[in-house]
N, C-alpha and C. Protein backbone atom coordinates (compact mmCIF):
# COMPACT_ATOMS: atom_id res chain seq x y z
N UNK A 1 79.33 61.28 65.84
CA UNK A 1 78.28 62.06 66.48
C UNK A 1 78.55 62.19 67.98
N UNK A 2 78.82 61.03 68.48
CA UNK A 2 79.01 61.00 70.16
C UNK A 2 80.19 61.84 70.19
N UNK A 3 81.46 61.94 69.67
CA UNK A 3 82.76 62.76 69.89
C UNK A 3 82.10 64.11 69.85
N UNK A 4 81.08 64.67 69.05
CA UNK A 4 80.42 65.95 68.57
C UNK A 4 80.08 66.25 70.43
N UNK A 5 79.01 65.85 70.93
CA UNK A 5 77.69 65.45 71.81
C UNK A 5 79.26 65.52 73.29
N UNK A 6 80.61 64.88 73.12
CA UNK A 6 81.71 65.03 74.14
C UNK A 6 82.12 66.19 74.24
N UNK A 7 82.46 66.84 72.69
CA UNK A 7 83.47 68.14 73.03
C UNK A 7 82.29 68.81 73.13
N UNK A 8 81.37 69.06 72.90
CA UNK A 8 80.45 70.40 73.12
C UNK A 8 80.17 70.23 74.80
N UNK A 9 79.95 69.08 75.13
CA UNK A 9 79.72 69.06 76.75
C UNK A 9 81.15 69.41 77.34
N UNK A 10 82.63 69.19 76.74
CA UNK A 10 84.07 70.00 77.03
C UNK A 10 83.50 71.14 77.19
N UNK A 11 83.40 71.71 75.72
CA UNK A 11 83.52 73.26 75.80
C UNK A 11 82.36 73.70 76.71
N UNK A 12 81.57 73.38 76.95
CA UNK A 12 80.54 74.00 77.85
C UNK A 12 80.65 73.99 79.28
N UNK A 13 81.28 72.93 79.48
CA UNK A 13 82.50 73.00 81.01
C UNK A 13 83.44 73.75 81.43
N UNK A 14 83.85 74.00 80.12
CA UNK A 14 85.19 75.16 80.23
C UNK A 14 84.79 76.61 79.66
N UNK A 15 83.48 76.80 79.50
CA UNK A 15 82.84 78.06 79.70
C UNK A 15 82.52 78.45 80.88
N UNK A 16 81.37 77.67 81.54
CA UNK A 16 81.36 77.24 82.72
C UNK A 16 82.54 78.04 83.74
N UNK A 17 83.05 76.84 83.73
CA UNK A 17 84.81 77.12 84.79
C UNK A 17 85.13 78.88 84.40
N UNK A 18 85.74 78.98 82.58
CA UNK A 18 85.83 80.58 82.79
C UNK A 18 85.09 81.54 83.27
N UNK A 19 83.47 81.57 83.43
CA UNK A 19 82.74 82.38 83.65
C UNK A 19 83.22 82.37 85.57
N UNK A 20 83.39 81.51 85.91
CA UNK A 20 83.46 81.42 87.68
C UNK A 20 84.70 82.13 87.83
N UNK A 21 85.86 81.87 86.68
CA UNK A 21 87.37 82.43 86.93
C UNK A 21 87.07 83.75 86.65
N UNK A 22 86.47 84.61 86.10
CA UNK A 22 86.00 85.63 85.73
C UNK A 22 85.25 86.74 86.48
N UNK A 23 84.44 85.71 87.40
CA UNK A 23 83.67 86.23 88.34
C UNK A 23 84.42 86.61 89.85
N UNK A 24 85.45 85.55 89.99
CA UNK A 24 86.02 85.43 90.74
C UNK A 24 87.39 86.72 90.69
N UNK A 25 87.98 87.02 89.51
CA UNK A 25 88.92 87.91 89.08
C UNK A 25 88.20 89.00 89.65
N UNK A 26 87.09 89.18 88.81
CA UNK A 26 86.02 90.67 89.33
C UNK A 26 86.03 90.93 90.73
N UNK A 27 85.37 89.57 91.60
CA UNK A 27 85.74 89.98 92.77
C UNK A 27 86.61 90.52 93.44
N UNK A 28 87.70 90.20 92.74
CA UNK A 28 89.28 90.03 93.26
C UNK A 28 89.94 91.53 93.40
N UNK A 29 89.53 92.30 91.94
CA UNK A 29 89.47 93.12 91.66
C UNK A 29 88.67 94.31 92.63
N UNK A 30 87.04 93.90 92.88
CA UNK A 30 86.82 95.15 93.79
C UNK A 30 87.12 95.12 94.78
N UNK A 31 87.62 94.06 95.83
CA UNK A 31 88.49 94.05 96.64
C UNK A 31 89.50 95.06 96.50
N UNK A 32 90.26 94.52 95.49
CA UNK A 32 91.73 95.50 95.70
C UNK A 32 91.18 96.87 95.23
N UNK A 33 90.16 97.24 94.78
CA UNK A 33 89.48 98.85 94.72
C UNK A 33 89.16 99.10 96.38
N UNK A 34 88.88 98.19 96.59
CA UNK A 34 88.23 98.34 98.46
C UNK A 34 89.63 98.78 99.02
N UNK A 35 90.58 98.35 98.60
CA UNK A 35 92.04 98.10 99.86
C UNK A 35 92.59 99.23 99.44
N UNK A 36 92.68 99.74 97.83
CA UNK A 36 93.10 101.17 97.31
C UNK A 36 92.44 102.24 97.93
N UNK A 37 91.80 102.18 97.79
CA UNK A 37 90.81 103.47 98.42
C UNK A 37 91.79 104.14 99.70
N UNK A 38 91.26 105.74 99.19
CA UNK A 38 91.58 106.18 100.93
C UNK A 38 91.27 105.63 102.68
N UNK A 39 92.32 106.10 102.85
CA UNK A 39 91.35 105.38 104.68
C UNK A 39 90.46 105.95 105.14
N UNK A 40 90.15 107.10 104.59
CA UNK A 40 88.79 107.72 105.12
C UNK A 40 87.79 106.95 104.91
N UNK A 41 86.62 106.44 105.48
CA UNK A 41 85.64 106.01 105.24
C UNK A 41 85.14 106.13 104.08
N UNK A 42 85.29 105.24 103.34
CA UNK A 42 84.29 105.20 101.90
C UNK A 42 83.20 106.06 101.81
N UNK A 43 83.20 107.21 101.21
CA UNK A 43 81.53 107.64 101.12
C UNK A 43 80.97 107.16 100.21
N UNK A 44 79.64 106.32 99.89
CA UNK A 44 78.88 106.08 99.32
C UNK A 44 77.84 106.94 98.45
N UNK A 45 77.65 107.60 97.80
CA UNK A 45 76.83 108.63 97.73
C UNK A 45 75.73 108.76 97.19
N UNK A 46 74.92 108.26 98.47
CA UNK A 46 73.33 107.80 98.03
C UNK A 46 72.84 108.12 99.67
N UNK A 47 71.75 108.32 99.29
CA UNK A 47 70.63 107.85 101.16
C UNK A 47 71.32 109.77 101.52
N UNK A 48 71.06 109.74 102.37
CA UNK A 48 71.13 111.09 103.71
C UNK A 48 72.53 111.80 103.16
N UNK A 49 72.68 112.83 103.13
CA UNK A 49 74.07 113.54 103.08
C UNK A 49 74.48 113.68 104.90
N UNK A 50 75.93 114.12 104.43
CA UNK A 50 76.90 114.05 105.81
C UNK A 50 76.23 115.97 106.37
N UNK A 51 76.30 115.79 107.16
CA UNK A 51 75.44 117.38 108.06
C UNK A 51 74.39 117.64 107.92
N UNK A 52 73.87 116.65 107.40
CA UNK A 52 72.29 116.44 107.51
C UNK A 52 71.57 116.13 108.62
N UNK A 53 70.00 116.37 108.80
CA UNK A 53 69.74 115.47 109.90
C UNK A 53 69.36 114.16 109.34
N UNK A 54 69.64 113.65 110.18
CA UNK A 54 69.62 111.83 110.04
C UNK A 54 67.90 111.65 109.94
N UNK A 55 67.98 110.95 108.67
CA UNK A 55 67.03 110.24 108.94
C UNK A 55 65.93 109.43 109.88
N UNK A 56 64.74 109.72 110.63
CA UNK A 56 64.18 109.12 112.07
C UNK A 56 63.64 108.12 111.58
N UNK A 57 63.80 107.14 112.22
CA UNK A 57 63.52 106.07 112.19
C UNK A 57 63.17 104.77 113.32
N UNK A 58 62.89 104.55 113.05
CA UNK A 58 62.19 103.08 114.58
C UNK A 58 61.55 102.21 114.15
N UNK A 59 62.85 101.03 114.62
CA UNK A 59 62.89 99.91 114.29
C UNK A 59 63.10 98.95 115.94
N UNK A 60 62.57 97.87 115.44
CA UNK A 60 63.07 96.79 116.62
C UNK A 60 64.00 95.83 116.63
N UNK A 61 63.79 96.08 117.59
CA UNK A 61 65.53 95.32 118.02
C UNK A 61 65.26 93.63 118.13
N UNK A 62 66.22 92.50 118.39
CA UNK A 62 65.88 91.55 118.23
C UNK A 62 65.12 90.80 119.31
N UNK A 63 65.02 91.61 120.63
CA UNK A 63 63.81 91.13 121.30
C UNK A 63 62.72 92.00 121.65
N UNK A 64 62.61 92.47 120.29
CA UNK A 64 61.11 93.50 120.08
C UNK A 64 61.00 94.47 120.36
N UNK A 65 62.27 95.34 121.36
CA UNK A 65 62.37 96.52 121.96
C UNK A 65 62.02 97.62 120.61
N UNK A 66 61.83 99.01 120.44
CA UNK A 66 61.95 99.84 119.96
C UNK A 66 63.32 100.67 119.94
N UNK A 67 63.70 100.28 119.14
CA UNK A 67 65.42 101.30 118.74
C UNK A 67 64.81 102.59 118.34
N UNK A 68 65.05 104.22 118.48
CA UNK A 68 64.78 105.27 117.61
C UNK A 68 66.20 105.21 116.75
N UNK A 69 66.61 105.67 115.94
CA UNK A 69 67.72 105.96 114.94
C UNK A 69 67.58 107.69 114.33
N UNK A 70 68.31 108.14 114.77
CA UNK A 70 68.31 109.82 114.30
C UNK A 70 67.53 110.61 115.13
N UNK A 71 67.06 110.18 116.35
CA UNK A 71 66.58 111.35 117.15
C UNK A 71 67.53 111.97 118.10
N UNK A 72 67.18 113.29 118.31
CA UNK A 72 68.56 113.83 119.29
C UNK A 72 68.20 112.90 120.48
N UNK A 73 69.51 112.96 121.03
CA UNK A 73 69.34 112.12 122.50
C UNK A 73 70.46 112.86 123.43
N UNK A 74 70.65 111.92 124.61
CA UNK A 74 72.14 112.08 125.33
C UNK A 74 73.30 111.76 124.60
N UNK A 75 73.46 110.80 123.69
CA UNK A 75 74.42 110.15 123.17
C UNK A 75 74.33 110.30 121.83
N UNK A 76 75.68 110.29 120.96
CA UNK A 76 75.88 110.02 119.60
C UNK A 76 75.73 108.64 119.40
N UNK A 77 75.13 108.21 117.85
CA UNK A 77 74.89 106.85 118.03
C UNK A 77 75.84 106.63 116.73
N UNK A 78 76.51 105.06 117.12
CA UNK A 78 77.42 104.81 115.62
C UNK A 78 76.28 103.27 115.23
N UNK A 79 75.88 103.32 114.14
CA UNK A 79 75.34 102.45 113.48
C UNK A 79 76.43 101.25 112.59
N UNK A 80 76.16 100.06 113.11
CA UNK A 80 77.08 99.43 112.52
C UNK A 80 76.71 98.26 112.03
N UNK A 81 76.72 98.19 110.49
CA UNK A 81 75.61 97.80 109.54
C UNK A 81 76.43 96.32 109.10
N UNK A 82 75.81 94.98 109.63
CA UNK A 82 76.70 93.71 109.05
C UNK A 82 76.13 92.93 108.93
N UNK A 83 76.57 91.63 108.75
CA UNK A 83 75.49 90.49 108.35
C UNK A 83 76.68 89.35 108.65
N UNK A 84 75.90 88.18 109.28
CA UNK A 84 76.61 86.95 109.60
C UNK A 84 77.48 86.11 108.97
N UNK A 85 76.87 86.70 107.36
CA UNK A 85 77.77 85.84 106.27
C UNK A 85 78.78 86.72 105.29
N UNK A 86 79.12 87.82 106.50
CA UNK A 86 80.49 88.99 105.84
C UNK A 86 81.65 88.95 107.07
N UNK A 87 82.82 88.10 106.34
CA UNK A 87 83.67 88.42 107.02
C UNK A 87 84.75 89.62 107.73
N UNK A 88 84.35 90.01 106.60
CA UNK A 88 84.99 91.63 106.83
C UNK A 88 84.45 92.37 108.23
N UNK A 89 83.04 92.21 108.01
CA UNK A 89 81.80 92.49 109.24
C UNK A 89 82.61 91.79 110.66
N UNK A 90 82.79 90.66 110.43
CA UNK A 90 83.05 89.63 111.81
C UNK A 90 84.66 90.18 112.11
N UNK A 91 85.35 90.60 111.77
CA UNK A 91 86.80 90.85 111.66
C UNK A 91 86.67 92.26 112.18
N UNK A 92 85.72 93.07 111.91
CA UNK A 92 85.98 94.43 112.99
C UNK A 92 84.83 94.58 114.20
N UNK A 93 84.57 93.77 114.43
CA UNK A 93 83.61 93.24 115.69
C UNK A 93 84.18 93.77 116.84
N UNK A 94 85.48 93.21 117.19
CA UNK A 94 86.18 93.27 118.30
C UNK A 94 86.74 94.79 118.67
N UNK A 95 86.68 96.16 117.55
CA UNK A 95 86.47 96.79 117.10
C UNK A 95 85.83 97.74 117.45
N UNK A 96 84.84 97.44 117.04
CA UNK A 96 83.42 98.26 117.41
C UNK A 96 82.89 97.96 118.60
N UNK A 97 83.64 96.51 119.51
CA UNK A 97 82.84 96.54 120.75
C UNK A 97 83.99 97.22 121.87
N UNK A 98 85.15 97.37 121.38
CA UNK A 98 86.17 97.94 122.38
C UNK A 98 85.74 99.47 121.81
N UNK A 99 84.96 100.15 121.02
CA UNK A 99 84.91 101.58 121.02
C UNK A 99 83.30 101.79 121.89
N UNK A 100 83.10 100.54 121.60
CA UNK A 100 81.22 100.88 122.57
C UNK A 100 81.46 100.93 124.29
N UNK A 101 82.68 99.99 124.09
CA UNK A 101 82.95 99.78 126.01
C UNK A 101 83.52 100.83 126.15
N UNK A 102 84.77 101.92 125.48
CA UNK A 102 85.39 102.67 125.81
C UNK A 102 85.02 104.24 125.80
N UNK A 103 83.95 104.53 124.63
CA UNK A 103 83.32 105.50 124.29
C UNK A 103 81.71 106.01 125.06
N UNK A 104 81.58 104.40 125.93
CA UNK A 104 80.07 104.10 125.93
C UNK A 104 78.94 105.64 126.45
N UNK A 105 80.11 106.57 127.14
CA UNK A 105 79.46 107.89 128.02
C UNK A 105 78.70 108.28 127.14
N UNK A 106 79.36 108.27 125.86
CA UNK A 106 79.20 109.69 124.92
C UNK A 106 78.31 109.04 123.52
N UNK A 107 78.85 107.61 123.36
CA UNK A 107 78.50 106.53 121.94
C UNK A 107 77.67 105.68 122.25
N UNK A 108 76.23 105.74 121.88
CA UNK A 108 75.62 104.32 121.62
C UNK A 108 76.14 103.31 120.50
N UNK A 109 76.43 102.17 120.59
CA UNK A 109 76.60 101.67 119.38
C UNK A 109 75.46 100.98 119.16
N UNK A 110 75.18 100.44 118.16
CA UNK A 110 73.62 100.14 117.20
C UNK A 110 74.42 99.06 115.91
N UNK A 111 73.78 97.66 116.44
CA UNK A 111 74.15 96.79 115.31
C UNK A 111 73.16 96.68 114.52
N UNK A 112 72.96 96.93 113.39
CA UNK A 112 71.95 96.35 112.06
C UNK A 112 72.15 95.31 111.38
N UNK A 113 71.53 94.66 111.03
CA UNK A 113 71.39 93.25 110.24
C UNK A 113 70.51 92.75 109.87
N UNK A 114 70.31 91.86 108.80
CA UNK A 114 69.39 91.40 108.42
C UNK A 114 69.35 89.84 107.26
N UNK A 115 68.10 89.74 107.53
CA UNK A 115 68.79 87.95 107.02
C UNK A 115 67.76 86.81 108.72
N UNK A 116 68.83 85.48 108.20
CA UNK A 116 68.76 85.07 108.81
C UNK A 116 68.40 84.46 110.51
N UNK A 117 67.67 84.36 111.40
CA UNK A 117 67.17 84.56 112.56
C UNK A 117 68.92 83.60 113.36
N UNK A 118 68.57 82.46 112.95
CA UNK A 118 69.40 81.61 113.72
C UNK A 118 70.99 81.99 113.31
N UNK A 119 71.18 82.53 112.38
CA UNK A 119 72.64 83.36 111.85
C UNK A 119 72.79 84.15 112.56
N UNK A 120 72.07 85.02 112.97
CA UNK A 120 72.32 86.25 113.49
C UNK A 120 72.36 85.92 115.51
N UNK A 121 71.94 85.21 115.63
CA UNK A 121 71.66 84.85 116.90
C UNK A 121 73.75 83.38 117.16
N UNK A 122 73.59 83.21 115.93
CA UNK A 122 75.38 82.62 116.29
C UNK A 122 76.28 83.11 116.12
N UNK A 123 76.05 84.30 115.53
CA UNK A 123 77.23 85.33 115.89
C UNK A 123 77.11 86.45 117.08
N UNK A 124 75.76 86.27 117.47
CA UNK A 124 75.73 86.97 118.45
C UNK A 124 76.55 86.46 119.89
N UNK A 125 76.28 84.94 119.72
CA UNK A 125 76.86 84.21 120.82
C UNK A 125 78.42 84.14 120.62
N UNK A 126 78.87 84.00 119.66
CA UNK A 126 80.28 83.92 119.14
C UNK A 126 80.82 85.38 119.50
N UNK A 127 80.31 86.32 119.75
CA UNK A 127 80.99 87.29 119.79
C UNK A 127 80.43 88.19 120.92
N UNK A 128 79.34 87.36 121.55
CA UNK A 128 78.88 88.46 122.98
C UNK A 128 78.38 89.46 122.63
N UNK A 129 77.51 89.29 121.62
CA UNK A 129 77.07 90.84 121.47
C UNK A 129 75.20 90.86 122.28
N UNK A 130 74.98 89.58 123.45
CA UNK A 130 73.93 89.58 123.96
C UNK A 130 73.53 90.96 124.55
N UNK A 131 74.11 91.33 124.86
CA UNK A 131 73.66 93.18 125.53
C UNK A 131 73.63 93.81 124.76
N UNK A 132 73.89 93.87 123.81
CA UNK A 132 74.26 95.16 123.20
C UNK A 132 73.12 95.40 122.42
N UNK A 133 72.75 96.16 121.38
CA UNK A 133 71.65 96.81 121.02
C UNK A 133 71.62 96.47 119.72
N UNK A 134 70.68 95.37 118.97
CA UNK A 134 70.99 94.40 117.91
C UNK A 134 69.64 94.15 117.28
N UNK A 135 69.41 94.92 115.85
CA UNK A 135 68.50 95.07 115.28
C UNK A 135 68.63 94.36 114.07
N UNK A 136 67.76 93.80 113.77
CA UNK A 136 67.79 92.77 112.57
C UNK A 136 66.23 92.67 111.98
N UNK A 137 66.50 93.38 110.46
CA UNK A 137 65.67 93.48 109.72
C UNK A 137 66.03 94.96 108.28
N UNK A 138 65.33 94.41 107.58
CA UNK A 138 65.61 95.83 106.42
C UNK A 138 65.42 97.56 106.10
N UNK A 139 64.62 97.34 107.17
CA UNK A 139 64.02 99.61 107.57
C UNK A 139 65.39 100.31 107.53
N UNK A 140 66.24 100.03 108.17
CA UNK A 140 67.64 100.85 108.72
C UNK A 140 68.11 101.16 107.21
N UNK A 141 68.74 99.86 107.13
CA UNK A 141 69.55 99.89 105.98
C UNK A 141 69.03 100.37 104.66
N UNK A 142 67.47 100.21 104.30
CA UNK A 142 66.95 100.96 103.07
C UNK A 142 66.85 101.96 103.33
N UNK A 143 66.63 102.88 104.66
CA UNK A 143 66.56 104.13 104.59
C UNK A 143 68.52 105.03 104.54
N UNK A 144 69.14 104.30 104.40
CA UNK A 144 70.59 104.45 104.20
C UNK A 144 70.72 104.39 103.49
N UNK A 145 70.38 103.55 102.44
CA UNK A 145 70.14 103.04 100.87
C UNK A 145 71.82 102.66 101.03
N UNK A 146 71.84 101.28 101.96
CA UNK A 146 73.50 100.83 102.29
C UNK A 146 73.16 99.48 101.14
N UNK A 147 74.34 99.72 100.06
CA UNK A 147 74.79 98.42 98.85
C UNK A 147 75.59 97.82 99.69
N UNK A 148 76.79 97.98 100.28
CA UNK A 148 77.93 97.21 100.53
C UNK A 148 78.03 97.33 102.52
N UNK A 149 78.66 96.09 102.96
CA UNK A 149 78.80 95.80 104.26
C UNK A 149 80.77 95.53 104.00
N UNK A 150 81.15 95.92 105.39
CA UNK A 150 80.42 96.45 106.65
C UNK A 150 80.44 98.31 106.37
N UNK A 151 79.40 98.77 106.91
CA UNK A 151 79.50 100.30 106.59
C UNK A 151 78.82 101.02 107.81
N UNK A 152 79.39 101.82 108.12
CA UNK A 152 79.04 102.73 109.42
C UNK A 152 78.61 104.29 109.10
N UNK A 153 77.63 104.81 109.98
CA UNK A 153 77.17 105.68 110.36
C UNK A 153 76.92 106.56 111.03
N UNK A 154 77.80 107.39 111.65
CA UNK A 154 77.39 107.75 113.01
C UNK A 154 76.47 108.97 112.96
N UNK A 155 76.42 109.27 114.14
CA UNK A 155 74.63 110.12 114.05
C UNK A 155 75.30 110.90 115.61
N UNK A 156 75.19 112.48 115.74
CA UNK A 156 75.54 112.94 116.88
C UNK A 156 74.35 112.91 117.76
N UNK A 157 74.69 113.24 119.03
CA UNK A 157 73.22 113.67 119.91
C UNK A 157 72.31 114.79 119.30
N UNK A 158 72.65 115.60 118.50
CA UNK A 158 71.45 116.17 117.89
C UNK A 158 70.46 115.55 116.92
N UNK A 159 71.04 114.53 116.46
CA UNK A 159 70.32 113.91 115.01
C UNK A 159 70.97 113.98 113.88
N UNK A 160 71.93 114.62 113.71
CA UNK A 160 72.93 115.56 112.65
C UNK A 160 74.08 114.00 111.93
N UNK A 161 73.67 113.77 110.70
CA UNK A 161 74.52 112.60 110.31
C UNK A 161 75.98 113.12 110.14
N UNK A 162 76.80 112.67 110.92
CA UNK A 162 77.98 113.15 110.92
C UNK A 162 79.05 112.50 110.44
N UNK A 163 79.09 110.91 109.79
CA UNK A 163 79.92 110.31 108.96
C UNK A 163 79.09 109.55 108.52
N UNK A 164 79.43 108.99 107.51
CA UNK A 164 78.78 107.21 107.01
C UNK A 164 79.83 106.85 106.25
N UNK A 165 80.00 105.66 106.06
CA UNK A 165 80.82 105.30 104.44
C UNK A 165 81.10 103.79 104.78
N UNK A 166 81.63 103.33 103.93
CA UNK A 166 82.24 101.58 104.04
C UNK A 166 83.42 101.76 104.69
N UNK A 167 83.29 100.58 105.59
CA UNK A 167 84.47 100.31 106.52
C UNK A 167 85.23 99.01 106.53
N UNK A 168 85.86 98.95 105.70
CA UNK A 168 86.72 97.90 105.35
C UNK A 168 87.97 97.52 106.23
N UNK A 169 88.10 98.36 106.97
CA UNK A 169 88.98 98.13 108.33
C UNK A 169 89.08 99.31 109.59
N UNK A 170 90.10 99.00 110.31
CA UNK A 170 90.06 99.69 111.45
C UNK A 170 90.34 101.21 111.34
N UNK A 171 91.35 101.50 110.08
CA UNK A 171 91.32 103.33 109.77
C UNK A 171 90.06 103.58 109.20
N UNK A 172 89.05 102.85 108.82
CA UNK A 172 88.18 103.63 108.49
C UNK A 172 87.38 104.08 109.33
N UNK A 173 87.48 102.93 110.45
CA UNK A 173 86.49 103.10 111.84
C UNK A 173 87.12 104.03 112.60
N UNK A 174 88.40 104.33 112.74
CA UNK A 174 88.93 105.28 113.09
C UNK A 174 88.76 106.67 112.54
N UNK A 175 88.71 106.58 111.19
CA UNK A 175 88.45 108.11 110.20
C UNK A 175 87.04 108.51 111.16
N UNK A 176 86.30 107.76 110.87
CA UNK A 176 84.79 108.25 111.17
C UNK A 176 84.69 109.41 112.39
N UNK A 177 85.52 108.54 112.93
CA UNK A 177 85.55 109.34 114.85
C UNK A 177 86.00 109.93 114.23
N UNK A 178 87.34 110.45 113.80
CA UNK A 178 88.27 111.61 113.49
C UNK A 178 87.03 112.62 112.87
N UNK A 179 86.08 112.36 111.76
CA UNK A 179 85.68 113.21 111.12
C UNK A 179 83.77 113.83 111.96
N UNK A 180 84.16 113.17 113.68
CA UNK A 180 83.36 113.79 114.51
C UNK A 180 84.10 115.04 115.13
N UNK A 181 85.31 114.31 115.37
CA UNK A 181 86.08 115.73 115.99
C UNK A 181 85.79 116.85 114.98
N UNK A 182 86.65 116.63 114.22
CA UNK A 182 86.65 117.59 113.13
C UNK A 182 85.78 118.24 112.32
N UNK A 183 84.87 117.75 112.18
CA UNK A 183 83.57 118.30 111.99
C UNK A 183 83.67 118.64 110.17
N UNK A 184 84.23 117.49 109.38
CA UNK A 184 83.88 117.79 108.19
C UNK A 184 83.03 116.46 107.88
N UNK A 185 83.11 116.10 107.11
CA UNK A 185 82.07 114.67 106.43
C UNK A 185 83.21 113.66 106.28
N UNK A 186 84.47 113.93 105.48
CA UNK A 186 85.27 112.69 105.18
C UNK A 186 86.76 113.25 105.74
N UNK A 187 87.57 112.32 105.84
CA UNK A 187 88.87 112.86 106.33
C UNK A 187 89.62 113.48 105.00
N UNK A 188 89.38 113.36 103.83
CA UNK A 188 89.75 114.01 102.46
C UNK A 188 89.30 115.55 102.33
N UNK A 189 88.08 115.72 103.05
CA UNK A 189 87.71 117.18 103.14
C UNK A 189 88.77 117.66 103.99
N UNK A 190 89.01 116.79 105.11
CA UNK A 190 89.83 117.77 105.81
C UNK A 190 90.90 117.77 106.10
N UNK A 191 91.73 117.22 105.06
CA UNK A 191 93.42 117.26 104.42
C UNK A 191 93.11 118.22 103.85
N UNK A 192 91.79 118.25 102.61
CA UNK A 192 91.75 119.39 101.69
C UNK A 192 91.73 120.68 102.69
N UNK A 193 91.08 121.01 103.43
CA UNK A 193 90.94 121.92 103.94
C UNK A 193 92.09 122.52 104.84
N UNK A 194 93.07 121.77 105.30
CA UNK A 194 94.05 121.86 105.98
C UNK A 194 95.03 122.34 104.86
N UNK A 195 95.48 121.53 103.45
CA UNK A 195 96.15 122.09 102.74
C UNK A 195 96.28 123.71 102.32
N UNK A 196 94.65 123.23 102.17
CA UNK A 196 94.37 124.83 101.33
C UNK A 196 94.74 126.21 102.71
N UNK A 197 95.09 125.89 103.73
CA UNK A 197 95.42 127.10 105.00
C UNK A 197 96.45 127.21 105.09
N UNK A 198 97.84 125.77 104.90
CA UNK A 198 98.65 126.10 104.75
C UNK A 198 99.15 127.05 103.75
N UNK A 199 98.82 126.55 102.32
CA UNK A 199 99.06 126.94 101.13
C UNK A 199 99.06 128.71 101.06
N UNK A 200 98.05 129.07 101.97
CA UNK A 200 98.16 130.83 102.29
C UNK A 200 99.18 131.18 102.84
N UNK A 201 100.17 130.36 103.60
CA UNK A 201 101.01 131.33 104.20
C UNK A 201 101.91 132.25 103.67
């Protein structure tokens, strides 16, 4: 009976263990869907379309200020949507703050987050983001209807959503800008669109 009462507590260990190896494969897996993907910014396709106007919104920032989100202004704003416990998020930080220092004439940048008080406040210190414009709470991101981090948004001075998608690294953060110049939604529109002009000659 006790040998019975051993292997069933085996096999239920080594269900266990497979279900984690399993879970873990999966992960593994949408990763390498994340790394396949084009470099254009992931479009997601949910929340606001791209040449839309952006969604208005006002939310506060983490010392109570009022952020607007999607109203025309002086500046295009890039929304940059992360959380303390995504590395991916913490890895293009340095990133997004060399395009806020370098862009700053023309780009507000806008951190979103949500979660944690004292999380969000140690990566703030870890990474100097005390100035910068750092909103933490859920309004932003449900009205984006954002599943996956890190994912960006940018929004021109009119209000006009002019990229969004997941940003899994630095070409994607790069696509985004590209697909302000250019004025399509994803950088795939506008290979397509470039092909199709050659293709007339």
């Amino acid at each position: 009976m006790e040998a019975l009462i051993v292997s069933n507590v085996l096999l239920w260990g080594l269900l266990v263990a497979l279900a984690f190896v399993v879970m873990g494969l999966v992960r593994q897996i949408g990763v390498l869907h994340g790394r396949l993907a084009p470099a254009g910014a992931l479009m997601v396709d949910k929340g606001v379309a791209v040449n839309d106007p952006a969604p208005k919104v006002t939310a506060a920032d983490r010392k109570g200020r009022p952020v607007n989100f999607g109203y025309p202004g002086e500046k295009s704003q890039l929304l940059f949507f992360l959380s303390p416990t995504c590395p991916i998020c913490k890895s293009l930080l340095p990133a997004i703050k060399s395009i806020a220092k370098q862009q700053s004439d023309r780009i507000e940048v806008v951190y979103v987050s949500d979660g944690d008080m004292e999380a969000q406040q140690a990566l703030i210190a870890e990474y100097e983001l005390e100035s910068a414009t750092y909103v933490v709470g859920p309004e932003v991101g449900m009205t984006y209807q954002i599943g996956k981090l890190p994912y960006a948004a940018l929004i021109d001075k009119a209000g006009v959503l002019r990229a969004k998608g997941l940003v899994n690294s630095r070409e994607h953060l790069d696509s985004l800008f590209e697909t302000e110049h250019l004025g399509s939604a994803t950088l795939q529109q506008y290979l397509n669109q470039h092909d199709h002009a050659h293709s007339h000659h």
